[in-house]
C-alpha atoms as a PDB file:
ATOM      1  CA  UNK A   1      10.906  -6.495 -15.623  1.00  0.00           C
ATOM      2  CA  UNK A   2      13.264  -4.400 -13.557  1.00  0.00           C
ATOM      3  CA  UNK A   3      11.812  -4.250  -9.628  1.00  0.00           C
ATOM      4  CA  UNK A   4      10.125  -0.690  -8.881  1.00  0.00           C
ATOM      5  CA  UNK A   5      10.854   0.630  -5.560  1.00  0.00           C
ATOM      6  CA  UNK A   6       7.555   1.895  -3.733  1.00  0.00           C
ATOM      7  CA  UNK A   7       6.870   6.059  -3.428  1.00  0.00           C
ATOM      8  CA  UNK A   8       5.537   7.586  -1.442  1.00  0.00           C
ATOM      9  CA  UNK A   9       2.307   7.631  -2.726  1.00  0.00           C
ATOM     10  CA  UNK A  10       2.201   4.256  -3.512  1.00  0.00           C
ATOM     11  CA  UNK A  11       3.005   3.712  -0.035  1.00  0.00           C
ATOM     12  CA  UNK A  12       0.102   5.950   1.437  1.00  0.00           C
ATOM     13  CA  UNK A  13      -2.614   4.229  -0.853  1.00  0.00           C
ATOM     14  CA  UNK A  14      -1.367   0.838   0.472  1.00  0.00           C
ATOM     15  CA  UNK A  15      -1.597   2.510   4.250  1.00  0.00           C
ATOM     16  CA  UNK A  16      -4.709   4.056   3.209  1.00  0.00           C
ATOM     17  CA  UNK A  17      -5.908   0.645   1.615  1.00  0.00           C
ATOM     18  CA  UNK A  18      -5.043  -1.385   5.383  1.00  0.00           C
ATOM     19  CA  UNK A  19      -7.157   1.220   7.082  1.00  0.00           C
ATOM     20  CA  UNK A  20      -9.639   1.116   4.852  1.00  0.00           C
ATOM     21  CA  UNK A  21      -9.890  -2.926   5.293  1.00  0.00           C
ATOM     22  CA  UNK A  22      -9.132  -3.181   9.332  1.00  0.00           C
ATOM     23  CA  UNK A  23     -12.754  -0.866   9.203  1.00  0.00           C
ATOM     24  CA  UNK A  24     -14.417  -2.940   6.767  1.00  0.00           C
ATOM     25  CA  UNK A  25     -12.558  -6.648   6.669  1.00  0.00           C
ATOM     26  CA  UNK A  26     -15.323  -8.436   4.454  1.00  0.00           C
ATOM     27  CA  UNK A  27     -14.167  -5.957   1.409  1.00  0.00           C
ATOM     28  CA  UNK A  28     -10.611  -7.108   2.058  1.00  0.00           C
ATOM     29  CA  UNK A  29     -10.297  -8.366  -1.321  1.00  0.00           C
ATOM     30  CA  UNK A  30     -12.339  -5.755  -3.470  1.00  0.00           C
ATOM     31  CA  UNK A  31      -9.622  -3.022  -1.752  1.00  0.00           C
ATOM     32  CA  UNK A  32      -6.749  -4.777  -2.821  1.00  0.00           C
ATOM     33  CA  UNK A  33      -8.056  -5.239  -6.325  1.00  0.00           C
ATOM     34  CA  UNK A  34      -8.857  -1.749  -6.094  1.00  0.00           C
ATOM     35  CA  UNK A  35      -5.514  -0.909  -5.057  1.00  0.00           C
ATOM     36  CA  UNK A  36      -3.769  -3.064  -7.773  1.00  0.00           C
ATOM     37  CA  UNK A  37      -5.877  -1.327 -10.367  1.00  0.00           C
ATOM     38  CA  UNK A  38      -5.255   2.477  -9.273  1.00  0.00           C
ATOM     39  CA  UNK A  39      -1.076   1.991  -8.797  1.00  0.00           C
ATOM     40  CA  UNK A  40      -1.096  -0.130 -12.617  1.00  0.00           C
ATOM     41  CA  UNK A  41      -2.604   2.666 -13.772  1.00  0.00           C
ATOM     42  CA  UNK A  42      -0.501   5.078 -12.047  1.00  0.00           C
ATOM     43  CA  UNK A  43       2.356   4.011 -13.508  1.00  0.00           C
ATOM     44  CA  UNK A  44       1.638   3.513 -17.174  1.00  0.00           C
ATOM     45  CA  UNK A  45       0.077   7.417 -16.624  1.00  0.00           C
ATOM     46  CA  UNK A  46       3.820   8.240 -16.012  1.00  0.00           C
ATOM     47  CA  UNK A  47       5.378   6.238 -18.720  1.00  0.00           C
ATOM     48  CA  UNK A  48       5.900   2.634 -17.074  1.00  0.00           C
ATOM     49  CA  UNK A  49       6.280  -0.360 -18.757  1.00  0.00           C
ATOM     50  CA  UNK A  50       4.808  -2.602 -16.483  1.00  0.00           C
ATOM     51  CA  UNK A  51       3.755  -6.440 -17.189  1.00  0.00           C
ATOM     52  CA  UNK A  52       1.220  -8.897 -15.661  1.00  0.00           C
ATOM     53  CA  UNK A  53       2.960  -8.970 -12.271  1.00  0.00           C
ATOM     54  CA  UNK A  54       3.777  -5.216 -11.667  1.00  0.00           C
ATOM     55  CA  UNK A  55       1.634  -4.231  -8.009  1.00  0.00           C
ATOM     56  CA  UNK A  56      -1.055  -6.968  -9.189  1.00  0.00           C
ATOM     57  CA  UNK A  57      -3.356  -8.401  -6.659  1.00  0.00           C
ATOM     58  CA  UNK A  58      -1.317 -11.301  -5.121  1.00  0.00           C
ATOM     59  CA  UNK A  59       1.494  -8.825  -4.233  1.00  0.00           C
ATOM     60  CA  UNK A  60      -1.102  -6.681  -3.157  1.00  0.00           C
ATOM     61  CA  UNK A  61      -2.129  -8.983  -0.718  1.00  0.00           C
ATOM     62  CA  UNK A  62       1.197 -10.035   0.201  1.00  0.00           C
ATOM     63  CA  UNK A  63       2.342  -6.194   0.984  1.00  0.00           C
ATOM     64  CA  UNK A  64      -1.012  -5.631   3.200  1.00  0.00           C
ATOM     65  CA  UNK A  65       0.269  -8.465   5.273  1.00  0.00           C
ATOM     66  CA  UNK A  66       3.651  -7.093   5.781  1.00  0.00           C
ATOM     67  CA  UNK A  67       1.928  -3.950   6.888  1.00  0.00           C
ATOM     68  CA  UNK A  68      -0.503  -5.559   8.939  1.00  0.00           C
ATOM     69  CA  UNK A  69       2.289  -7.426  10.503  1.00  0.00           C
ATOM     70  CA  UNK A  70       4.018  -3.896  11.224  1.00  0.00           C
ATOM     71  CA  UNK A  71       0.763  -2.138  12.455  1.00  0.00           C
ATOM     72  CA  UNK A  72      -0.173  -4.836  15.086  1.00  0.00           C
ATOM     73  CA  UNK A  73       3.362  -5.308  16.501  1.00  0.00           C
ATOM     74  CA  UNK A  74       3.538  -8.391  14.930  1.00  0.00           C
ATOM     75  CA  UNK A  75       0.024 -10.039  15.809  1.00  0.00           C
ATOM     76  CA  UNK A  76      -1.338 -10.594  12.970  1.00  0.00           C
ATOM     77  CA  UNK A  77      -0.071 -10.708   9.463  1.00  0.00           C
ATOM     78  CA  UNK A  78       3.149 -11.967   7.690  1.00  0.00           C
ATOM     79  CA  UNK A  79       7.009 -11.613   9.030  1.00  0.00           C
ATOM     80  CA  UNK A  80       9.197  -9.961   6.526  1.00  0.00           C
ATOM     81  CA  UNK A  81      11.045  -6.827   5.156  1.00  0.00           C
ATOM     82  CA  UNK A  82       8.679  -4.078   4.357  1.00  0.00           C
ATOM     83  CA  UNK A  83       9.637  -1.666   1.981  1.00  0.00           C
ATOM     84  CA  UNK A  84      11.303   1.380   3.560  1.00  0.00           C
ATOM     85  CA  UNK A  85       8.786   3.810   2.077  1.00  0.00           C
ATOM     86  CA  UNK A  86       5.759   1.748   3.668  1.00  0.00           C
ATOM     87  CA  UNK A  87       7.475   1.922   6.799  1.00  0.00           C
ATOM     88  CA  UNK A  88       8.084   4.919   6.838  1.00  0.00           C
ATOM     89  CA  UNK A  89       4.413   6.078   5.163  1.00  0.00           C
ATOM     90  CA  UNK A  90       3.170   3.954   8.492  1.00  0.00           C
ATOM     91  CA  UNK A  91       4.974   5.842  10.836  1.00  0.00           C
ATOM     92  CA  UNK A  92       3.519   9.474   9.506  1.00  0.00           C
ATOM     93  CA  UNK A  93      -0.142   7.502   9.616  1.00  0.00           C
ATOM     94  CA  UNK A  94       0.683   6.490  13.380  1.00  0.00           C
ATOM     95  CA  UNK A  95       2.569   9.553  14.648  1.00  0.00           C
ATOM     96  CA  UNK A  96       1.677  12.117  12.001  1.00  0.00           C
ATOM     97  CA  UNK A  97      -2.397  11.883  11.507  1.00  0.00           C
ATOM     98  CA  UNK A  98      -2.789  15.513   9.723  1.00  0.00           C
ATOM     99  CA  UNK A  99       0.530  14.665   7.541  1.00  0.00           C
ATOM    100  CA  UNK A 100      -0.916  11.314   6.343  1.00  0.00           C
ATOM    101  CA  UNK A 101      -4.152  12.853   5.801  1.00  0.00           C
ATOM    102  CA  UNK A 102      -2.151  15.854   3.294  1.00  0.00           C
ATOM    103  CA  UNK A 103      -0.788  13.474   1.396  1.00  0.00           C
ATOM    104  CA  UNK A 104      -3.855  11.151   0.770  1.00  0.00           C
ATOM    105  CA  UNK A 105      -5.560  14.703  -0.517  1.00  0.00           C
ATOM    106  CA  UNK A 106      -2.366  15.804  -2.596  1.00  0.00           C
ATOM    107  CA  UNK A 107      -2.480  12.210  -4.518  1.00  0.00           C
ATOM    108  CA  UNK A 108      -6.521  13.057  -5.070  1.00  0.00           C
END
């Protein structure tokens, strides 16, 4: 299956998803399941073939530790490219509160 690059609403549920986690760490792995389940549905609602692997929950997992990784200045979390789009969706959470929160509410 061909690689699908991250929106930006993909990207703010994943932001939205670390947040959610840093407040509530025990329900680390019920997020990311969650997470996995709303974006595979998300994309076969707009006509994506996706297979077993598409956002599941072990690339869940690995994404949220590339963001965590970004969001603690390298702390914490895993060393590696992040996605431009969850870069930059972490930058409008940091810098851009009211922003972030519009786009959590536009994506419902």
């Amino acid at each position: 299956m061909k690689r699908v690059i991250w929106d930006e609403e993909e990207a703010a549920l994943l932001v939205d998803t670390y947040r959610r986690i840093e407040a509530t760490p025990s329900q680390k792995n019920e997020l990311l399941h969650q997470l996995s389940d709303v974006l595979r549905k998300r994309a076969i609602s707009k006509g994506l073939e996706i297979d077993e692997r598409f956002r599941n929950f072990n690339g869940m997992k690995f994404q949220y530790e590339l963001l965590r990784y970004l969001m603690t200045d390298g702390e914490q979390g895993l060393s590696g490219n992040v996605a431009k789009t969850i870069a930059e969706m972490a930058e409008i959470y940091r810098s851009e509160p009211e922003k972030f929160e519009n786009i959590l509410h536009r994506i419902g």
